[in-house]
Protein backbone atom coordinates (compact mmCIF):
# COMPACT_ATOMS: atom_id res chain seq x y z
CA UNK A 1 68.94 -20.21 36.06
CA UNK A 2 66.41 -22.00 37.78
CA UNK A 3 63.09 -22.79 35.01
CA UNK A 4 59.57 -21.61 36.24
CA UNK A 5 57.26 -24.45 35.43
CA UNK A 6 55.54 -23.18 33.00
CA UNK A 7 58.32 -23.06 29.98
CA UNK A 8 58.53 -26.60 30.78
CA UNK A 9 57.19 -28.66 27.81
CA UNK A 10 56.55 -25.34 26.08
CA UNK A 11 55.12 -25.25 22.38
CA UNK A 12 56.02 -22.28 20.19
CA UNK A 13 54.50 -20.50 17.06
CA UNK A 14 57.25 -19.38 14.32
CA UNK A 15 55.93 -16.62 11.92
CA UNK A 16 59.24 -17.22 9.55
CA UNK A 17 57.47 -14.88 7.11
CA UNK A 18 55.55 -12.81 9.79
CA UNK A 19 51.98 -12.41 8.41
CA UNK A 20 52.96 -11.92 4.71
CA UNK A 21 51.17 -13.93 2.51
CA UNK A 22 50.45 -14.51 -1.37
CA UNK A 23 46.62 -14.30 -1.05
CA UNK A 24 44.26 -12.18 0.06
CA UNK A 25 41.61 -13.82 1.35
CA UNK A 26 38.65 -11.59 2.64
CA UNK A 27 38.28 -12.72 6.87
CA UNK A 28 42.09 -12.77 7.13
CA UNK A 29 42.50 -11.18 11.07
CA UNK A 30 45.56 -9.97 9.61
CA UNK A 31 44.51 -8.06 6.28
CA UNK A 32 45.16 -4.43 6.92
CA UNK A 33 44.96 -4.78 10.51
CA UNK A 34 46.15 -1.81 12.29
CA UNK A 35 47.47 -2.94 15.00
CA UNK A 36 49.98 -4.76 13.10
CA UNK A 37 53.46 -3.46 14.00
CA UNK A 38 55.32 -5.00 11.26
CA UNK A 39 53.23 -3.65 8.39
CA UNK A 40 55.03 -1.06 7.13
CA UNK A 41 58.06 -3.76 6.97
CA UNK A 42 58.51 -4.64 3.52
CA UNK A 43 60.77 -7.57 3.68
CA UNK A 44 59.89 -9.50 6.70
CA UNK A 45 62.33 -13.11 6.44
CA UNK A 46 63.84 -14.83 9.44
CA UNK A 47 67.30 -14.49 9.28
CA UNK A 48 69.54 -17.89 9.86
CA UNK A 49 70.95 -15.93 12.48
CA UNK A 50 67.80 -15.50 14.63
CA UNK A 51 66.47 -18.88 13.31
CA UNK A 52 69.29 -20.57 14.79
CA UNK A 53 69.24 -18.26 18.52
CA UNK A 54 65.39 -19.19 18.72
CA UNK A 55 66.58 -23.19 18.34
CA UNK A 56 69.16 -22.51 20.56
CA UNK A 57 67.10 -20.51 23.29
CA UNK A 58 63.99 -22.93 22.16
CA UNK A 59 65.21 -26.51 22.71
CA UNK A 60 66.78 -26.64 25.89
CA UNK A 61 63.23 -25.66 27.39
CA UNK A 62 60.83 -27.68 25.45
CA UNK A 63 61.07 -31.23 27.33
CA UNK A 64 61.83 -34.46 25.73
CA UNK A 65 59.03 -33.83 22.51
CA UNK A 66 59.55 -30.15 21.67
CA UNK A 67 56.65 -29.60 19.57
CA UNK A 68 57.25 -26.54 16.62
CA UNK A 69 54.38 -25.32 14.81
CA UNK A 70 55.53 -23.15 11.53
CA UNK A 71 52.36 -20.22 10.30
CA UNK A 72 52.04 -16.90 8.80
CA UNK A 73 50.57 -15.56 7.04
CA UNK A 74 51.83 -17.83 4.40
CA UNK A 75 54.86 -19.27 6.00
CA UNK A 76 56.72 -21.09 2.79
CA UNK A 77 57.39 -17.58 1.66
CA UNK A 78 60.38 -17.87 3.67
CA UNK A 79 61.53 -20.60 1.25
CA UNK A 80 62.34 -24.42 0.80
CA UNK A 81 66.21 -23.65 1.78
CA UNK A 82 65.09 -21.54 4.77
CA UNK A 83 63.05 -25.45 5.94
CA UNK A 84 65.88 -27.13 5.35
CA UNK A 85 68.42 -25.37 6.88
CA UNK A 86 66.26 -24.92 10.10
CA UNK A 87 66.52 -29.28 9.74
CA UNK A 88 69.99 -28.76 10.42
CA UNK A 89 70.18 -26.47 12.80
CA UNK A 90 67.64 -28.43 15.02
CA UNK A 91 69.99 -31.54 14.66
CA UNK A 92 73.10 -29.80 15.31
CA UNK A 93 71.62 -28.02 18.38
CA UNK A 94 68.74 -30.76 19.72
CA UNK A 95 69.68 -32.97 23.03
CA UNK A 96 70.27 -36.64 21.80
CA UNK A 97 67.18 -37.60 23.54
CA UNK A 98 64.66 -35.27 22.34
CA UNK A 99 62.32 -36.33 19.46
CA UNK A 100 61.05 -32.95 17.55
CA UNK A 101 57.71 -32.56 15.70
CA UNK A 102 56.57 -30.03 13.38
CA UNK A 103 53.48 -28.99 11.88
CA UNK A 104 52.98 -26.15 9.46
CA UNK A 105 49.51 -24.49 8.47
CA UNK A 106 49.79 -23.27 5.09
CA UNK A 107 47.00 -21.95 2.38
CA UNK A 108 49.09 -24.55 0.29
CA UNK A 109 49.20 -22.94 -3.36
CA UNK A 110 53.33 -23.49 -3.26
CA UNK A 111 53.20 -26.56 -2.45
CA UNK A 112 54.72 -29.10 -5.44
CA UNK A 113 56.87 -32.37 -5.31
CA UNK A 114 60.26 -31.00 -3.46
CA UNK A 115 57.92 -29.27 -0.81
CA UNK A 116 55.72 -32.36 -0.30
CA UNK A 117 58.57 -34.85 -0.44
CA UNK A 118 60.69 -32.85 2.34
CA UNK A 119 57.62 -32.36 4.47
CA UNK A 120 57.07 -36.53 4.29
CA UNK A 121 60.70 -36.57 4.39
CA UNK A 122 60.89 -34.90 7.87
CA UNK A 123 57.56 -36.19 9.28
CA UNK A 124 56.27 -32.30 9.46
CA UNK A 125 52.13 -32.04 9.49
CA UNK A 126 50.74 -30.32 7.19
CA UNK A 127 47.62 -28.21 7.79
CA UNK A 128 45.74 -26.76 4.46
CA UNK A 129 43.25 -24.44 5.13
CA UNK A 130 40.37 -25.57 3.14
CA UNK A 131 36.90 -23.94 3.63
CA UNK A 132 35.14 -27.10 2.10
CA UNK A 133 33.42 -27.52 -1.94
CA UNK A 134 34.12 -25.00 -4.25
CA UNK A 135 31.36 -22.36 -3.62
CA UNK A 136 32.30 -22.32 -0.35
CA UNK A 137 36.09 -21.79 -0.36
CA UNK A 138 36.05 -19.51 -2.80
CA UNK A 139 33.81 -16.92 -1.66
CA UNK A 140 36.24 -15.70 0.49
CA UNK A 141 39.36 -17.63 0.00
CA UNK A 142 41.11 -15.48 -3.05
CA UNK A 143 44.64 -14.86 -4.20
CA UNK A 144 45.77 -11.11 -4.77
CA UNK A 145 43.50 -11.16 -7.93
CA UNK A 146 40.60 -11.76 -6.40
CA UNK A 147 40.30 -15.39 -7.95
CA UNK A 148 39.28 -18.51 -6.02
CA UNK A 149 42.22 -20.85 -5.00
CA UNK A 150 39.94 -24.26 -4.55
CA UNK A 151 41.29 -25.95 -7.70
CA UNK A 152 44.91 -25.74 -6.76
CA UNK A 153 44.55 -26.38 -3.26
CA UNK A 154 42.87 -30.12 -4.92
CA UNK A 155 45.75 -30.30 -7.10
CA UNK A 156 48.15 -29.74 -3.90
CA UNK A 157 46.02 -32.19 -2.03
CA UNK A 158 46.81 -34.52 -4.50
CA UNK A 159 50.52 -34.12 -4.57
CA UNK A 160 50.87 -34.27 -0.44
CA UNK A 161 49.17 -37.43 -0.76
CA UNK A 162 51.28 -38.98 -3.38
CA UNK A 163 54.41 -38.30 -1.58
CA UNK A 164 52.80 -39.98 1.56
CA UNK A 165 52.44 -36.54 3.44
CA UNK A 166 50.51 -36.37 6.52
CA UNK A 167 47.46 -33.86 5.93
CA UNK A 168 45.29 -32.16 8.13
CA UNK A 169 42.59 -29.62 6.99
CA UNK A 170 41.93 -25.92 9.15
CA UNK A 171 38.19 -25.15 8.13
CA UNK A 172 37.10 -21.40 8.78
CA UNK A 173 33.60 -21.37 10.03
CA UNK A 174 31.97 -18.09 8.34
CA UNK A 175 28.66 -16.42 7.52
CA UNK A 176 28.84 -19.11 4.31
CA UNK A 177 30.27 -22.10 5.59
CA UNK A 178 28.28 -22.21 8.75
CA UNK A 179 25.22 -22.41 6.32
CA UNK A 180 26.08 -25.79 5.10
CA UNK A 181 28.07 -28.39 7.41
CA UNK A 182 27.11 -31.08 6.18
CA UNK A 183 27.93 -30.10 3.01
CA UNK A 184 31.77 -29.10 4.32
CA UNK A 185 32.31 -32.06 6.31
CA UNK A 186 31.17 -34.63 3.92
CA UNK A 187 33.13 -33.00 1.29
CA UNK A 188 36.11 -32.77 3.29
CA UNK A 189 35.79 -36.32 4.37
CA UNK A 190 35.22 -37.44 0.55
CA UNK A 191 38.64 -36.39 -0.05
CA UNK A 192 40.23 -38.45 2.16
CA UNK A 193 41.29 -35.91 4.69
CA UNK A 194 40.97 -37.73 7.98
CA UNK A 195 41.88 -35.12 10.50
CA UNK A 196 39.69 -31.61 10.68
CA UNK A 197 39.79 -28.82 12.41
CA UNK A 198 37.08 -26.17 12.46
CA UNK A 199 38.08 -22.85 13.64
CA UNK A 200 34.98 -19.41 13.94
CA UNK A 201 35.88 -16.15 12.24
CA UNK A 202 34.64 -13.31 14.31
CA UNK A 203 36.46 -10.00 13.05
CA UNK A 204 35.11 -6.51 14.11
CA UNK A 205 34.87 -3.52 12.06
CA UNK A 206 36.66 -0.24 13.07
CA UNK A 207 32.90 0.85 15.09
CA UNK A 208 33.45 -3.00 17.36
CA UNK A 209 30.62 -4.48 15.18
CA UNK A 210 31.13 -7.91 13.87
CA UNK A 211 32.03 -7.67 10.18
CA UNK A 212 29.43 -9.23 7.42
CA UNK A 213 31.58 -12.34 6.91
CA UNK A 214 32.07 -12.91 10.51
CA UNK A 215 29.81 -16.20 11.92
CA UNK A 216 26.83 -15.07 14.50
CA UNK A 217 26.63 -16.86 17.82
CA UNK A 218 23.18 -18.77 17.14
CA UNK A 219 25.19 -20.18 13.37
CA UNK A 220 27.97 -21.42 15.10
CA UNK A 221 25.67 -23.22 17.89
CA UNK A 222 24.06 -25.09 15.21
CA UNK A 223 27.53 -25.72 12.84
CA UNK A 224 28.85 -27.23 15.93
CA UNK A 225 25.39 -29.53 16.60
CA UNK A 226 25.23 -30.69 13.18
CA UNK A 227 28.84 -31.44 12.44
CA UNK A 228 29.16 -33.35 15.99
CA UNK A 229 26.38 -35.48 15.14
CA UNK A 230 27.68 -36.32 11.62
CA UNK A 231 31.05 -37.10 13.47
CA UNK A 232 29.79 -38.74 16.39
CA UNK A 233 28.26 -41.21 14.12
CA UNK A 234 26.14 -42.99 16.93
CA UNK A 235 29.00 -43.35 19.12
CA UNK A 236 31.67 -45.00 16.53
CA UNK A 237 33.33 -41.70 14.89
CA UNK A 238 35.17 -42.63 12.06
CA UNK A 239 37.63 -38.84 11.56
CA UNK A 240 38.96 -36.78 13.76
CA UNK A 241 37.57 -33.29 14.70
CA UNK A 242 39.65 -31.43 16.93
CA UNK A 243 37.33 -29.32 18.96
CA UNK A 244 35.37 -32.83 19.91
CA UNK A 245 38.32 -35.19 20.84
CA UNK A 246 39.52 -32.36 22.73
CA UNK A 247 36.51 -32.33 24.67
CA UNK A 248 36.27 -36.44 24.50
CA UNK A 249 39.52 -36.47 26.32
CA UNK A 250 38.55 -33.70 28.88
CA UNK A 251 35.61 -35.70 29.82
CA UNK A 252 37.92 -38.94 30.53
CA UNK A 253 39.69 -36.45 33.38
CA UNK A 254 42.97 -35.93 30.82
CA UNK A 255 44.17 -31.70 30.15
CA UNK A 256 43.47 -30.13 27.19
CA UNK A 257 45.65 -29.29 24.72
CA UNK A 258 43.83 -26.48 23.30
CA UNK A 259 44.29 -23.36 24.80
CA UNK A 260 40.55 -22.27 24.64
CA UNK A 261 40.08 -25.41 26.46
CA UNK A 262 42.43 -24.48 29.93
CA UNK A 263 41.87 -22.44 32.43
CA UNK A 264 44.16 -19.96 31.43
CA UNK A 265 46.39 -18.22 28.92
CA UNK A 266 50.01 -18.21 28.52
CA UNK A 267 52.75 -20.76 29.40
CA UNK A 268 51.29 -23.25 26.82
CA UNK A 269 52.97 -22.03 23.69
CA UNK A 270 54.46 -18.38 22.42
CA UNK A 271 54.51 -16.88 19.11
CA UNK A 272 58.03 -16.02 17.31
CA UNK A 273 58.15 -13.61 15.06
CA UNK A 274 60.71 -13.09 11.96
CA UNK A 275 62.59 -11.11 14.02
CA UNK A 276 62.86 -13.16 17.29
CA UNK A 277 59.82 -10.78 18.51
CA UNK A 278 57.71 -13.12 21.31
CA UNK A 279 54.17 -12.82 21.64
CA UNK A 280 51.82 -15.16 24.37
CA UNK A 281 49.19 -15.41 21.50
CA UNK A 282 49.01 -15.05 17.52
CA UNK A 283 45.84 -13.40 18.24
CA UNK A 284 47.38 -10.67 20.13
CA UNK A 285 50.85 -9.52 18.09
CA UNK A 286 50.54 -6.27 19.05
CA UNK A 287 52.77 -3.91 20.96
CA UNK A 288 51.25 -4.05 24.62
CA UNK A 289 51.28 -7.57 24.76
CA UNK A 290 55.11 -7.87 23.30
CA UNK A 291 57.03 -9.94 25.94
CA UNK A 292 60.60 -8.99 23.78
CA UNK A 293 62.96 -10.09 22.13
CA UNK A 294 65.46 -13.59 22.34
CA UNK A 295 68.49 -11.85 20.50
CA UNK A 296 68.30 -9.66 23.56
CA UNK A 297 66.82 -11.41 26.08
CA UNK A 298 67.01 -14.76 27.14
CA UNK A 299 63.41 -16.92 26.02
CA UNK A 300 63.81 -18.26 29.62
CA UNK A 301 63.60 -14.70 31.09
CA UNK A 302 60.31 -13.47 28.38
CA UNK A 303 58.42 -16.36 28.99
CA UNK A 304 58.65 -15.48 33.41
CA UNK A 305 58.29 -12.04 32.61
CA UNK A 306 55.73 -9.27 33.47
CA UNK A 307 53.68 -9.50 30.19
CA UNK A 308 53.22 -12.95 30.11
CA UNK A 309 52.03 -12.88 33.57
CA UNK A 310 49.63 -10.12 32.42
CA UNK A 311 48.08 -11.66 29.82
CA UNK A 312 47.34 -14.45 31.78
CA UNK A 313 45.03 -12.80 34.47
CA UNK A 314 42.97 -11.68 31.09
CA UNK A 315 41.31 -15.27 30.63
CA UNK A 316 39.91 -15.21 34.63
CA UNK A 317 38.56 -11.96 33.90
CA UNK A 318 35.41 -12.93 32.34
CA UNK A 319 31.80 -12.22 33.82
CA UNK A 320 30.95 -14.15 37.27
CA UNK A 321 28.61 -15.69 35.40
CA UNK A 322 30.37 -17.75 33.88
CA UNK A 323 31.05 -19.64 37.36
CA UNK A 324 27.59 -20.80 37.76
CA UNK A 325 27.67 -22.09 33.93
CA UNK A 326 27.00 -25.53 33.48
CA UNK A 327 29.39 -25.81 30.66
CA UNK A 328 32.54 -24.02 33.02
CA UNK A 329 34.59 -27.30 33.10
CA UNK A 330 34.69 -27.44 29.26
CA UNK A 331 34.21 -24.47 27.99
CA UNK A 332 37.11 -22.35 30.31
CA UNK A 333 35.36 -18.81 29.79
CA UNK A 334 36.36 -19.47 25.65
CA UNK A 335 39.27 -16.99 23.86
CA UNK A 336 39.77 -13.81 25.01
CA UNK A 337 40.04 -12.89 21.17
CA UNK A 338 36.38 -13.22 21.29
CA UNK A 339 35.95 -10.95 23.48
CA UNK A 340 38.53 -8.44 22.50
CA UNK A 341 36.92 -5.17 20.85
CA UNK A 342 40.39 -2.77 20.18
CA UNK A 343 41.89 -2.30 23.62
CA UNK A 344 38.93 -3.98 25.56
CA UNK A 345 37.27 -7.28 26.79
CA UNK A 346 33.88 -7.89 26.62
CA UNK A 347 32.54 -9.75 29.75
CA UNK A 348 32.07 -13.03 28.11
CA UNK A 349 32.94 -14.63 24.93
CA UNK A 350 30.91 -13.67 22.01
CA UNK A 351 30.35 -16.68 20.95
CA UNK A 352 29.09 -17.93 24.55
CA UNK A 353 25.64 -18.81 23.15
CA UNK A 354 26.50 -20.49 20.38
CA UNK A 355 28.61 -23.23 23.06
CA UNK A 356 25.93 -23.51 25.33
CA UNK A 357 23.69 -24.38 22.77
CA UNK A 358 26.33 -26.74 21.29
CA UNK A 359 27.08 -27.91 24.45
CA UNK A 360 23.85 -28.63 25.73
CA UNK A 361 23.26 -30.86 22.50
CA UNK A 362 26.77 -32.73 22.77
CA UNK A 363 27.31 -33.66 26.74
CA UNK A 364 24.23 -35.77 27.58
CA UNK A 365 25.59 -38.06 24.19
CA UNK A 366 29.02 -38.25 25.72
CA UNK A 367 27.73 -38.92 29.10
CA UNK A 368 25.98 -41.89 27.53
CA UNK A 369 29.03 -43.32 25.61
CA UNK A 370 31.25 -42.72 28.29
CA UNK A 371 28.78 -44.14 31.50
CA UNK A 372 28.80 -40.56 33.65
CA UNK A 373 26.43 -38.33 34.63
């Protein structure tokens, strides 16, 4: 069959776990969510038979750099064999000229040597989610105990490096952290992670109110001024921070590769789940947004489908407003998961404020660096 353009260079999600996970920390969007349909699944594993259909389907419409991300939950529940017989399977099945990354984001407390050697091993990225010092990670990061996991995510840190693992570090922006960035980024920097990311939590509680842990508009405005300036560094930054050289590169005329970042939704990457269930958006694994299944249907055929095309009209949607915004070029009318209250959008993003305001600090700098108005 002829391929639509948009599964061309496509990036995929794989939940080989689903959203099981050995912790229980207290923002997790998946922790007793109700719209989960695969929580009342007890064992939820990818098979090796539906591992190696998704290669099979996958590969043949990624492009030349097929680009896998691995996440959960907590996806090295599925196992250190389950990683390296997907290694096989991608050689057996991978055109000669393709070149495959992977990157997995992982709460990292089973990581030791064998993991950390076979992700250096097979150049696969590692992303720890690390919510910055001690005080601050642990207040909501926890394992099923209820005890903070910051000392063994150090002690895992420490391993990855030793076995010359390439780190990254996801940062949760919360009612705590987004007290104290400076105190998260120059602790994350003083540990030698070079590459950050800094994602908002903003989960709503069964009445659509945001729940006490989740970040308010105005904080994440003024996390996003302060870190930028401690990155920006008067022009020389000396990490990365995803969110800015995302924006960096937008500004130089070059596409996004953050979703939040593009126009629209869908076509840019789809979530597998254990059971060769596709989704256009971890955020949105739920039922009416399920474009099927690739042991039954061709990923070719999901990824043109109905759903898909569905779910991308949602991102448009936003309030007119948003046209005569300033910050339109950048900001793309944000996530609709930040807008989504149960089985409804909000008109705008509810973190909207908190951009302009960021934005509004950030752009004149740029403009400066880069010589535009």
């Amino acid at each position: 069959m002829a391929l639509h353009p948009v599964i061309q260079n496509l990036g995929v999600l794989v939940k080989p776990a689903s959203a099981r996970c050995n912790l229980a920390c207290t923002y997790c969007f998946y922790h007793e969510r109700e719209s989960d349909p695969y929580a009342r699944v007890g064992s939820r594993r990818m098979s090796e038979s539906v591992l190696e259909r998704f290669l099979a389907e996958y590969l043949p419409l990624a492009g030349l750099q097929p680009t896998l991300g691995w996440q959960g939950g907590e996806p090295l529940l599925a196992g250190l064999k389950f990683f390296e017989r997907m290694v096989e399977l991608q050689e057996e099945l991978r055109d000669r000229s393709q070149t495959i990354s992977h990157a997995i984001q992982t709460n990292g407390t089973l990581i030791d040597d064998d993991w950390a050697r076979f992700f250096h091993d097979h150049r696969m990225l590692v992303g720890l989610s690390i919510d910055g010092p001690p005080d601050l990670h642990d207040a909501y990061r926890l394992d099923s105990a209820g005890r903070g996991t910051h000392a063994r995510l150090m002690e895992v840190a420490e391993t990855l490096f030793r076995n010359g693992a390439e780190v990254n570090v996801l940062c949760t922006v919360n009612r705590a952290t987004a007290r104290k960035p400076e105190a998260v980024f120059r602790y994350l920097v003083a540990q030698g992670f070079q590459w950050l990311q800094f994602i908002p939590v903003v989960e709503r509680l069964p009445n659509g109110q945001p729940a006490p842990f989740s970040v308010t508009p105005a904080q994440y405005g003024e996390f996003l001024k302060r870190i930028f300036d401690l990155w920006w560094n008067d022009g020389t930054p000396q990490v990365s921070v995803r969110l800015f050289d995302e924006i960096v590169s937008a500004a130089m005329g070059h596409p996004p590769m953050m979703c939040q970042l593009r126009e629209a939704c869908g076509g840019i990457y789809v979530v597998v789940e254990y059971n060769g269930d596709v989704y256009p958006c971890d955020f949105f694994v739920e039922e009416r947004w399920r474009l099927g299944n690739l042991t039954e249907t061709p990923l070719a055929e999901l990824v043109n489908g109905e759903v898909l095309r569905r779910f991308a009209e949602v991102k448009p949607r936003a309030t007119p407003a948003c046209d005569s915004c300033p910050y339109l070029t950048f900001c793309q009318r944000g996530c609709p998961h930040y807008r989504a209250i149960g089985d409804r959008f909000l008109d705008r993003d509810y973190l909207c404020e908190g951009y302009r305001r960021f934005y509004a600090h950030a752009l004149p700098k740029l403009a400066a660096k880069l010589g535009r108005k």
